[in-house]
PDB file of N, CA and C in Angstrom:
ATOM      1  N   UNK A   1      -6.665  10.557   9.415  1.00  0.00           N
ATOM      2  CA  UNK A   1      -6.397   9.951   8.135  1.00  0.00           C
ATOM      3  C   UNK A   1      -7.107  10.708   7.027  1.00  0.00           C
ATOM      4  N   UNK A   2      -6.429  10.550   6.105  1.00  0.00           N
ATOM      5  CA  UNK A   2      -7.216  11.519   4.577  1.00  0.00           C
ATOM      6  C   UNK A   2      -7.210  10.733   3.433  1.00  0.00           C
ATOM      7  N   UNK A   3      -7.854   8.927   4.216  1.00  0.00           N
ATOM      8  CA  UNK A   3      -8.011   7.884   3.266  1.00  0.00           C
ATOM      9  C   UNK A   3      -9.539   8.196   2.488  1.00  0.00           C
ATOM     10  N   UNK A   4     -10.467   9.001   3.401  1.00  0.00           N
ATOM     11  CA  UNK A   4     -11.885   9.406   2.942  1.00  0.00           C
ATOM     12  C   UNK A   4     -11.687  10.014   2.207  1.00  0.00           C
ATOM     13  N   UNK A   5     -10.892  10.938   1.670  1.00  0.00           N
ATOM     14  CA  UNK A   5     -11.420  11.797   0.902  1.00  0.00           C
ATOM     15  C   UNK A   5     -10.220  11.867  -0.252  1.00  0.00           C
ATOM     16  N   UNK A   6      -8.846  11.306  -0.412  1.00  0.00           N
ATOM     17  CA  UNK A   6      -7.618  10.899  -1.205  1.00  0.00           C
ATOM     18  C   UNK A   6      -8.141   9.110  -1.554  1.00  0.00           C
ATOM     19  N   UNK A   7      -8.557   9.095  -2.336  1.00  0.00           N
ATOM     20  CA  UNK A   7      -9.330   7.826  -3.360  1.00  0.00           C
ATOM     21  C   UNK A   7      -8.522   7.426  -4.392  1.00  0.00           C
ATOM     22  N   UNK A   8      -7.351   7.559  -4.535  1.00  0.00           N
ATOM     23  CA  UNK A   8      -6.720   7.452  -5.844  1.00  0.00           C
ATOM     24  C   UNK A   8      -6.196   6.061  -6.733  1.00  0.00           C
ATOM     25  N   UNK A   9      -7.032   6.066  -8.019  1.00  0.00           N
ATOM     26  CA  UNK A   9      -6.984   5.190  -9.150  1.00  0.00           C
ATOM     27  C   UNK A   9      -5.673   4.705  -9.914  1.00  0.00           C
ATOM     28  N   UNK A  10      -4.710   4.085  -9.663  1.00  0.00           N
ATOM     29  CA  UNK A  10      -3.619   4.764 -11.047  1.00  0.00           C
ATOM     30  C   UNK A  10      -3.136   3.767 -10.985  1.00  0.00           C
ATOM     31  N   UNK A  11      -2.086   3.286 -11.848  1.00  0.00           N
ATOM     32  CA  UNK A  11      -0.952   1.940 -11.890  1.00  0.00           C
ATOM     33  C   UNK A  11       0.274   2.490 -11.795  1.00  0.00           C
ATOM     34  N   UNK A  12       1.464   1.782 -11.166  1.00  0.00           N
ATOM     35  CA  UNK A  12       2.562   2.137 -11.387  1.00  0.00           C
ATOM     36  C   UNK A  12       3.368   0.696 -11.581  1.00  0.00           C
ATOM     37  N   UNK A  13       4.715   1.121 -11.969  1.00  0.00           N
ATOM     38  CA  UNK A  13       5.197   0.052 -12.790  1.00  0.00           C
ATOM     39  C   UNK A  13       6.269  -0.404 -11.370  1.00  0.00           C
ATOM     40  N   UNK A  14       6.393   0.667 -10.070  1.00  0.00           N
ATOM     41  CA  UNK A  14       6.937  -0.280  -8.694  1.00  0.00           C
ATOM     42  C   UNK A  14       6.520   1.118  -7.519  1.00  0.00           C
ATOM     43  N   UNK A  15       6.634   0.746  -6.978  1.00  0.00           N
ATOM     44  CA  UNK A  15       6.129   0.812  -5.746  1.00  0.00           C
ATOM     45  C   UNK A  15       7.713   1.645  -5.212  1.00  0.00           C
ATOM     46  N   UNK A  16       7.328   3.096  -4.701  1.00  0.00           N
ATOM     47  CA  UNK A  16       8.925   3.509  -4.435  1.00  0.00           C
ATOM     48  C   UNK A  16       9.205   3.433  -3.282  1.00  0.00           C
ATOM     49  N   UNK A  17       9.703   2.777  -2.796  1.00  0.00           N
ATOM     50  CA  UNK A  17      10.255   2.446  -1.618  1.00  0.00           C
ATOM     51  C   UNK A  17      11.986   2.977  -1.195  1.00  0.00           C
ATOM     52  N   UNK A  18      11.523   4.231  -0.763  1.00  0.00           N
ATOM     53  CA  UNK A  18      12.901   4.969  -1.142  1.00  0.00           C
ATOM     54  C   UNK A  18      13.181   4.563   0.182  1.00  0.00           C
ATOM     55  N   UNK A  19      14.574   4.699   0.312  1.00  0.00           N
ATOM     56  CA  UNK A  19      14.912   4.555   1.929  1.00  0.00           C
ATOM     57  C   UNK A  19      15.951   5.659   2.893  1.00  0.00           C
ATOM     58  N   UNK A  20      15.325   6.718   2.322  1.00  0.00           N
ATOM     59  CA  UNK A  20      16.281   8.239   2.672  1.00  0.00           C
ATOM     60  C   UNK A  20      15.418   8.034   3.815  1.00  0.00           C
ATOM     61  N   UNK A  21      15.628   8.866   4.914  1.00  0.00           N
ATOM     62  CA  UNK A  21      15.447   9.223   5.861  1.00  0.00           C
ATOM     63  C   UNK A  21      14.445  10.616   5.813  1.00  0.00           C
ATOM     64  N   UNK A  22      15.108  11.392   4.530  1.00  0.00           N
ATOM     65  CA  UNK A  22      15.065  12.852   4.260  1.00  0.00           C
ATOM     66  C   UNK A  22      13.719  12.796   3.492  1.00  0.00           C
ATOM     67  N   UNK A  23      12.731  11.766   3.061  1.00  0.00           N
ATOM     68  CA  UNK A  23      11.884  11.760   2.023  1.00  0.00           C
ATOM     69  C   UNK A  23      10.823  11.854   3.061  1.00  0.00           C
ATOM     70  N   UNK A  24       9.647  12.922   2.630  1.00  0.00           N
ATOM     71  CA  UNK A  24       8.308  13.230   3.360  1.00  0.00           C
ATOM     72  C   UNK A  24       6.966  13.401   2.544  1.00  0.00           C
ATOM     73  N   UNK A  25       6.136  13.291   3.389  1.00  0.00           N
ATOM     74  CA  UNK A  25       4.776  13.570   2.268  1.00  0.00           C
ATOM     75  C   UNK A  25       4.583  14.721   2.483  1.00  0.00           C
ATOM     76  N   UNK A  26       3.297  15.045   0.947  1.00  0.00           N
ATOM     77  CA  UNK A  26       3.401  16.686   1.291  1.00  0.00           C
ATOM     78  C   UNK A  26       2.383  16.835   1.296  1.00  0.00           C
ATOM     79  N   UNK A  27       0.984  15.771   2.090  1.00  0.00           N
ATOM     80  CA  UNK A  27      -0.496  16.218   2.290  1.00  0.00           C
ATOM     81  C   UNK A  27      -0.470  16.872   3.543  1.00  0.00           C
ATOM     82  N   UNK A  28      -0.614  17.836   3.255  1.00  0.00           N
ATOM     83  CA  UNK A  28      -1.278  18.608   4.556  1.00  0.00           C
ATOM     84  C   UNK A  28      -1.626  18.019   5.935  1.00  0.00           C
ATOM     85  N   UNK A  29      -0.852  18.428   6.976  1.00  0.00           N
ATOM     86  CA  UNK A  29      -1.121  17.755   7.877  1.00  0.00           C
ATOM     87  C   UNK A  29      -0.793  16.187   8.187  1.00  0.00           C
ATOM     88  N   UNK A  30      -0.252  15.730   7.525  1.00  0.00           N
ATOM     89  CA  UNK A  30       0.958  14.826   7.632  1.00  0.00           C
ATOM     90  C   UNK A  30       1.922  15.178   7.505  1.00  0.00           C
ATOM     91  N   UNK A  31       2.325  14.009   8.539  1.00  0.00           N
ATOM     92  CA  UNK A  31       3.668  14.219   9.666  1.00  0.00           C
ATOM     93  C   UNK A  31       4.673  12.869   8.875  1.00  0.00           C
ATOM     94  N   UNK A  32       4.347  11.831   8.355  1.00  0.00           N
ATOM     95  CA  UNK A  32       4.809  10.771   7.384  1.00  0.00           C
ATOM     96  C   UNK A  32       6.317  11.382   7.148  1.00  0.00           C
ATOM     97  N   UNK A  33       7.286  10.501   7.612  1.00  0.00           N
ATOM     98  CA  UNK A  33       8.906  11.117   7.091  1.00  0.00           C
ATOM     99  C   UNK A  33       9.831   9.791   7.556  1.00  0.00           C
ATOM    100  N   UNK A  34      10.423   9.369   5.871  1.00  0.00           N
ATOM    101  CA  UNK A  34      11.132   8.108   6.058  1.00  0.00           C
ATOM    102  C   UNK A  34       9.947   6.743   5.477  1.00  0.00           C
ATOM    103  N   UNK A  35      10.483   5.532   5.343  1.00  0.00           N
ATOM    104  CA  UNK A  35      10.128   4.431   5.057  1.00  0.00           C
ATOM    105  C   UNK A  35       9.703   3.720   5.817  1.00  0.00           C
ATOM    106  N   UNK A  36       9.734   3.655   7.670  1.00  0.00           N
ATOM    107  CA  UNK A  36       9.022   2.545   8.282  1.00  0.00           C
ATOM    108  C   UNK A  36       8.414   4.006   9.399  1.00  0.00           C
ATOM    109  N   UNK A  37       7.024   3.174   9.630  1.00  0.00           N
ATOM    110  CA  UNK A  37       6.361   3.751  10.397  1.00  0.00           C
ATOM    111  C   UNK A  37       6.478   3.750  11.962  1.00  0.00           C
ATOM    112  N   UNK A  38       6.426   4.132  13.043  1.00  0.00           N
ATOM    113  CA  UNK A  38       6.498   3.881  14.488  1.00  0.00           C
ATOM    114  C   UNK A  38       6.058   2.072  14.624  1.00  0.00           C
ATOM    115  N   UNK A  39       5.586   2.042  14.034  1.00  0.00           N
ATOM    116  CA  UNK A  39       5.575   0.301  14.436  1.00  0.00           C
ATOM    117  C   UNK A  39       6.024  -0.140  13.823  1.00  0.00           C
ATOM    118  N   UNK A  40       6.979  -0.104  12.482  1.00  0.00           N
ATOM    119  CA  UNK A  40       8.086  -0.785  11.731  1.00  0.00           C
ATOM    120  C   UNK A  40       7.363  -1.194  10.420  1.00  0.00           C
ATOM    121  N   UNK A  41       6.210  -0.907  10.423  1.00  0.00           N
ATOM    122  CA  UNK A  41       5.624  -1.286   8.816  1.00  0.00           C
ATOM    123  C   UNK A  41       6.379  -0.407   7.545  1.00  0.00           C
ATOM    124  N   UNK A  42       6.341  -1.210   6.428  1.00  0.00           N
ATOM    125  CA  UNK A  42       7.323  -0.415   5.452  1.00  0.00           C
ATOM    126  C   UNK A  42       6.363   0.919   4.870  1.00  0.00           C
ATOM    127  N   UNK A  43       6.559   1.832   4.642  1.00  0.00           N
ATOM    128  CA  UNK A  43       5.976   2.796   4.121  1.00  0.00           C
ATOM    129  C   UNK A  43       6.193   3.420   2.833  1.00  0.00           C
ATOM    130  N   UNK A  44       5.522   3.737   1.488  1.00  0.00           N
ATOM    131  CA  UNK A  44       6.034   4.101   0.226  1.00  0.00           C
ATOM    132  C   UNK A  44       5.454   4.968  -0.196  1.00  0.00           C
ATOM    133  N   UNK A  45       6.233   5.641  -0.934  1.00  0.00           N
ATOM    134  CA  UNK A  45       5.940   7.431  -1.644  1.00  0.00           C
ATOM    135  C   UNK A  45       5.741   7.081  -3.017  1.00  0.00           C
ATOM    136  N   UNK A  46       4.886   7.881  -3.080  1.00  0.00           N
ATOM    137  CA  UNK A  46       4.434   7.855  -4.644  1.00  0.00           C
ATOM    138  C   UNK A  46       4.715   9.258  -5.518  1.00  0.00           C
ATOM    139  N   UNK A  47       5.302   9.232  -6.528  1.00  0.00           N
ATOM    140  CA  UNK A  47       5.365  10.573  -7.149  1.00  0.00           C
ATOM    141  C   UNK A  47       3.857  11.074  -8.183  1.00  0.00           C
ATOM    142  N   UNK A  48       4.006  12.103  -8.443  1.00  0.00           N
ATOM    143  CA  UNK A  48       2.835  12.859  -9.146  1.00  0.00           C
ATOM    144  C   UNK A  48       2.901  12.213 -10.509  1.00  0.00           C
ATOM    145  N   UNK A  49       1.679  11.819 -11.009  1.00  0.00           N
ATOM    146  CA  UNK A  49       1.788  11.039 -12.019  1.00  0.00           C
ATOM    147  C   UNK A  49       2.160  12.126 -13.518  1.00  0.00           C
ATOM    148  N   UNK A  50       2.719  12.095 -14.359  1.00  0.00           N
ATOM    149  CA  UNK A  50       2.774  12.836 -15.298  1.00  0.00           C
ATOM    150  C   UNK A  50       1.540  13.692 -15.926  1.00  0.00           C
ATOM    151  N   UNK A  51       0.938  12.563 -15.955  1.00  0.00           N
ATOM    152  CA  UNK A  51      -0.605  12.913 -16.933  1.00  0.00           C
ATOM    153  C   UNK A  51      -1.458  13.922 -16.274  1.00  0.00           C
ATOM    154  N   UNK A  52      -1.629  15.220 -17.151  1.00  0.00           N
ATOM    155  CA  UNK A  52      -1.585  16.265 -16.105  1.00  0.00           C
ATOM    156  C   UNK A  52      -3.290  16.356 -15.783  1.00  0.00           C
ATOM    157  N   UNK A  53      -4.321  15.739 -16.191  1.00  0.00           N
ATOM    158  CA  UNK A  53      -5.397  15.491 -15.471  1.00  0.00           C
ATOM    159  C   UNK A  53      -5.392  14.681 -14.679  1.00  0.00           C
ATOM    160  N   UNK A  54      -4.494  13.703 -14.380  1.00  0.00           N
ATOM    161  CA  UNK A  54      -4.619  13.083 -12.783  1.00  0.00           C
ATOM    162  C   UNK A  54      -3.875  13.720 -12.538  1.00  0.00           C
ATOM    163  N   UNK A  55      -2.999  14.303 -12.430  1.00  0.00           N
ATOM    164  CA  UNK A  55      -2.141  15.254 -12.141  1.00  0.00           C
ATOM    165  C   UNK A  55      -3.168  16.388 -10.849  1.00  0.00           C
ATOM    166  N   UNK A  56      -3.943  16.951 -12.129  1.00  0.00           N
ATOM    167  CA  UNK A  56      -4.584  17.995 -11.104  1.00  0.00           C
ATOM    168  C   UNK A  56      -5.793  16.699 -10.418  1.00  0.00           C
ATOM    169  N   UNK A  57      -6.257  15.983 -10.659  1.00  0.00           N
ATOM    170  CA  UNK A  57      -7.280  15.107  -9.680  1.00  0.00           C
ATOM    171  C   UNK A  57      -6.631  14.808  -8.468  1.00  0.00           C
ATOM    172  N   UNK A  58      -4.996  14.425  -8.295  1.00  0.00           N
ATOM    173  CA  UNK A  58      -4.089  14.355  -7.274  1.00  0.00           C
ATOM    174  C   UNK A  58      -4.141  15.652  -6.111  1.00  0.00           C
ATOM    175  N   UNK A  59      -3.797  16.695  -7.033  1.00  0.00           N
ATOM    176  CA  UNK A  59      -4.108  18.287  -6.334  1.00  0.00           C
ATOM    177  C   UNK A  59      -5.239  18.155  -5.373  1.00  0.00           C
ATOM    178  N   UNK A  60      -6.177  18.417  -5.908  1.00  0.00           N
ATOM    179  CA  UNK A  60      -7.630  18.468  -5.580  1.00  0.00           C
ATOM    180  C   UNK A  60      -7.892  17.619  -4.205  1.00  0.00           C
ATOM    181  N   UNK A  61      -7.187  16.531  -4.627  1.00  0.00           N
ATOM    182  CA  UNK A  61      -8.316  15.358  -3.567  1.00  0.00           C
ATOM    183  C   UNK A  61      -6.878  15.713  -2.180  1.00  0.00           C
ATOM    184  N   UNK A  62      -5.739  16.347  -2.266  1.00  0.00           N
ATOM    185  CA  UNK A  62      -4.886  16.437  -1.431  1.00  0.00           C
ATOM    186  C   UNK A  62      -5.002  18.109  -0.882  1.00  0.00           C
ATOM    187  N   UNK A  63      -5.834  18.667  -1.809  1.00  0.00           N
ATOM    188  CA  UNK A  63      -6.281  19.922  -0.799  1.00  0.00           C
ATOM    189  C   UNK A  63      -4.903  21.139  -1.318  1.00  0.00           C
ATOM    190  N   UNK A  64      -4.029  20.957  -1.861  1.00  0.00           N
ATOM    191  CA  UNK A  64      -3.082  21.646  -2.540  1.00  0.00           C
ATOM    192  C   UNK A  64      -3.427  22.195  -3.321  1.00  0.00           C
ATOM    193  N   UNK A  65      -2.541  23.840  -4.052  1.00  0.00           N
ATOM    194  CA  UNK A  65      -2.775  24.451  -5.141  1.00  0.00           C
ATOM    195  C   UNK A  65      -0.742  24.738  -5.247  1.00  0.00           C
ATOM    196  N   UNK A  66      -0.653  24.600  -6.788  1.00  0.00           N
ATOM    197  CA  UNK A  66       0.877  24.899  -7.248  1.00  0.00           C
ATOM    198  C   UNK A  66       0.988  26.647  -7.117  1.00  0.00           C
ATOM    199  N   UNK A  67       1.764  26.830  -6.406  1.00  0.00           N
ATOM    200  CA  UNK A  67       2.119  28.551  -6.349  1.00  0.00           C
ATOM    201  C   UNK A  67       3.093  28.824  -5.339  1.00  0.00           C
ATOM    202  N   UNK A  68       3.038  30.048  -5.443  1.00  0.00           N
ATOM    203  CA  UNK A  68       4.692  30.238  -4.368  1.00  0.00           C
ATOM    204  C   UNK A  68       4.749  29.657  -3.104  1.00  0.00           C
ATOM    205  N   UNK A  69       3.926  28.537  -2.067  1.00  0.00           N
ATOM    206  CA  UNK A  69       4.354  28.371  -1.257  1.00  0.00           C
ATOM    207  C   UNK A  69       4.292  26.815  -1.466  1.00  0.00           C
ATOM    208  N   UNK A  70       3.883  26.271  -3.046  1.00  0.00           N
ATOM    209  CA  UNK A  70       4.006  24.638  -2.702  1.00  0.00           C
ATOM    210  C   UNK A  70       4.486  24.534  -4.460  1.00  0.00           C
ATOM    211  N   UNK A  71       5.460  24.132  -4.388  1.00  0.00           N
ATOM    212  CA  UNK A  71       6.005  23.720  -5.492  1.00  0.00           C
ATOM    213  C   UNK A  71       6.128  22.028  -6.087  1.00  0.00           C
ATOM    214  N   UNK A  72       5.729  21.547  -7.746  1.00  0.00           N
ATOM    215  CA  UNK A  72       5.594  19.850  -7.610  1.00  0.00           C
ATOM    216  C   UNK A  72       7.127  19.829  -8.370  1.00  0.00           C
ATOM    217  N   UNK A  73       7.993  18.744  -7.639  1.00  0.00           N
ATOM    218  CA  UNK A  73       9.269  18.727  -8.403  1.00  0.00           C
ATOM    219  C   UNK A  73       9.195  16.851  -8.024  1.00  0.00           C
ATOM    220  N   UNK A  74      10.733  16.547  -8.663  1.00  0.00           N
ATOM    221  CA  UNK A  74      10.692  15.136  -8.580  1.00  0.00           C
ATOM    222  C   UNK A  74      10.638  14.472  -7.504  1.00  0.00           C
ATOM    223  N   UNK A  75      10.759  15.260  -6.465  1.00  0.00           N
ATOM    224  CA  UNK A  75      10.852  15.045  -4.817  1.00  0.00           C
ATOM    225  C   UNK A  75       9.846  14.965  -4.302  1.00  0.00           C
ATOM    226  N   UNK A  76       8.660  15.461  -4.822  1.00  0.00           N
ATOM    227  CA  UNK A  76       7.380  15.611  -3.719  1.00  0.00           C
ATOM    228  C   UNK A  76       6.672  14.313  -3.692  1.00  0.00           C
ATOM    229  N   UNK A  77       6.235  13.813  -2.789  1.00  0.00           N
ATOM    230  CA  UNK A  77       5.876  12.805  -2.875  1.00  0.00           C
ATOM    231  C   UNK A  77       4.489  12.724  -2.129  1.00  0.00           C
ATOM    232  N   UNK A  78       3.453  11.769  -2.640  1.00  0.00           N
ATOM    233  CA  UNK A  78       2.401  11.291  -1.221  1.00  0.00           C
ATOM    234  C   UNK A  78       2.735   9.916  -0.724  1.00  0.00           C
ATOM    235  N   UNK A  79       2.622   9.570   0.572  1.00  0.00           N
ATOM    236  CA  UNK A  79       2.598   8.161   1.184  1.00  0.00           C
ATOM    237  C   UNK A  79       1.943   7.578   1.274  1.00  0.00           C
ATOM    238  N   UNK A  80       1.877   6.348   1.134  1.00  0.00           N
ATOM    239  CA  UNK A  80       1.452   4.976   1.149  1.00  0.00           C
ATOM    240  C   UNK A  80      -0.195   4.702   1.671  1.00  0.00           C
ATOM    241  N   UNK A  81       0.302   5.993   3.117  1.00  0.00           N
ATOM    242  CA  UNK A  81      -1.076   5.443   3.882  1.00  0.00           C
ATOM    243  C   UNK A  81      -2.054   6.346   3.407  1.00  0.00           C
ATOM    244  N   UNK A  82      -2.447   7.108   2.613  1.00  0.00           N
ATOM    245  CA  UNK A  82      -3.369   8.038   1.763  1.00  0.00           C
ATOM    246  C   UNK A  82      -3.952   7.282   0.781  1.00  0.00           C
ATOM    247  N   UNK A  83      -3.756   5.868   0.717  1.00  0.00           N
ATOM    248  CA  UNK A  83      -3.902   5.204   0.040  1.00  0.00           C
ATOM    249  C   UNK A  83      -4.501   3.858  -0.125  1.00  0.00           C
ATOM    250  N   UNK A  84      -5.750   3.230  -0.203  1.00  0.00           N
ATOM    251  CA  UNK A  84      -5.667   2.233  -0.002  1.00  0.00           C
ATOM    252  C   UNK A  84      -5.433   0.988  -0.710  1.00  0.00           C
ATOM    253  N   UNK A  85      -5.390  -0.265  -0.510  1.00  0.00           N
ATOM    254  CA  UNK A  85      -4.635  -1.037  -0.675  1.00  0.00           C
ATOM    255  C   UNK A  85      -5.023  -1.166  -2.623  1.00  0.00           C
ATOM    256  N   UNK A  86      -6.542  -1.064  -2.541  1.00  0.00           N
ATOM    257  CA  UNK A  86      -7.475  -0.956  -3.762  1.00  0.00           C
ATOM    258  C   UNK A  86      -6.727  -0.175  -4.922  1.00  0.00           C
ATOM    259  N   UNK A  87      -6.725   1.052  -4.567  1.00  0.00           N
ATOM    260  CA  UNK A  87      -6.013   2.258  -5.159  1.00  0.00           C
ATOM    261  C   UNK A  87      -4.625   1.842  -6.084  1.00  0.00           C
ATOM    262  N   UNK A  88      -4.117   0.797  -5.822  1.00  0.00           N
ATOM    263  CA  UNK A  88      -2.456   0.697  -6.333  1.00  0.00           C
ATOM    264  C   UNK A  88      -2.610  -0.475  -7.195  1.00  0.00           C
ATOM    265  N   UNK A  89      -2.256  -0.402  -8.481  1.00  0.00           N
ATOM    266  CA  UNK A  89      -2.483  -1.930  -9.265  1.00  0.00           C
ATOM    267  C   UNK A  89      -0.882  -1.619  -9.561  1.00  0.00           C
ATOM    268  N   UNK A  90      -0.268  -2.926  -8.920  1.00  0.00           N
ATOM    269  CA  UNK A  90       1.252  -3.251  -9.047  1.00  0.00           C
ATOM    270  C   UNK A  90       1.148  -3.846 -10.833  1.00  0.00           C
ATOM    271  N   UNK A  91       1.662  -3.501 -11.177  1.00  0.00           N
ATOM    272  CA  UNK A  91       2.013  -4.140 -13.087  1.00  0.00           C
ATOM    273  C   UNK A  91       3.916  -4.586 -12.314  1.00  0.00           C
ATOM    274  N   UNK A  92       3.716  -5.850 -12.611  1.00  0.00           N
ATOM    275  CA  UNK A  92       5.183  -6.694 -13.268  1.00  0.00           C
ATOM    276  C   UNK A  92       6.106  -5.631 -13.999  1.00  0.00           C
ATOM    277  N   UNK A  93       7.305  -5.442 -13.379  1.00  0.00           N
ATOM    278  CA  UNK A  93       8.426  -5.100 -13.664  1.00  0.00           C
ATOM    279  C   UNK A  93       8.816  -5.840 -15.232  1.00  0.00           C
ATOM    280  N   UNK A  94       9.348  -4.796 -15.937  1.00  0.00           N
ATOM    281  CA  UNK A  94       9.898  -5.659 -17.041  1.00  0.00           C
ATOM    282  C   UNK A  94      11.194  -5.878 -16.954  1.00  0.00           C
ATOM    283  N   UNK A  95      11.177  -6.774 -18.122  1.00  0.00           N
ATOM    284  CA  UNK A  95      12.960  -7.600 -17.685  1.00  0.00           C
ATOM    285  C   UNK A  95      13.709  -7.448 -18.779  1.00  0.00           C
TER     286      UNK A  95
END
């Protein structure tokens, strides 16, 4: 697990719960691919936050550098379990 050392602070406005098959994380050394885990728990990807100092604090604590062999596009995602429960402040959907 790389819950020790991926600590991450941030809010999002939902929780992405994509349900491609094709969607993976891209921390190093995770194997994470798809929405439910071997025991059926739901699993969720988070995209790179805009703000480009958490942006690079994201980098850092995931051991990544942007260059020709790792590219950040709208696809890249980290999962759920890099994460703990602390880490995620759900904000209410607006209506």
């Amino acid at each position: 697990m790389f819950r020790s050392f991926v600590v991450i602070n941030f809010e999002i406005s939902e929780l992405s719960m994509n349900y491609k098959s094709n969607i993976y994380c891209c921390v190093p050394g995770c194997t994470r691919k798809g929405t439910v885990d071997p025991e059926g728990n739901r699993v969720g990807f988070f995209g790179f936050p805009k703000d480009q100092n958490l942006r690079q604090e994201w980098l850092f604590k995931i051991q990544r550098d942007v260059g020709p062999h790792f590219k950040l596009t709208e696809a890249t995602k980290v999962c759920s379990l890099h994460f703990y429960p602390s880490d995620v402040k759900k904000l209410e959907a607006k209506k």
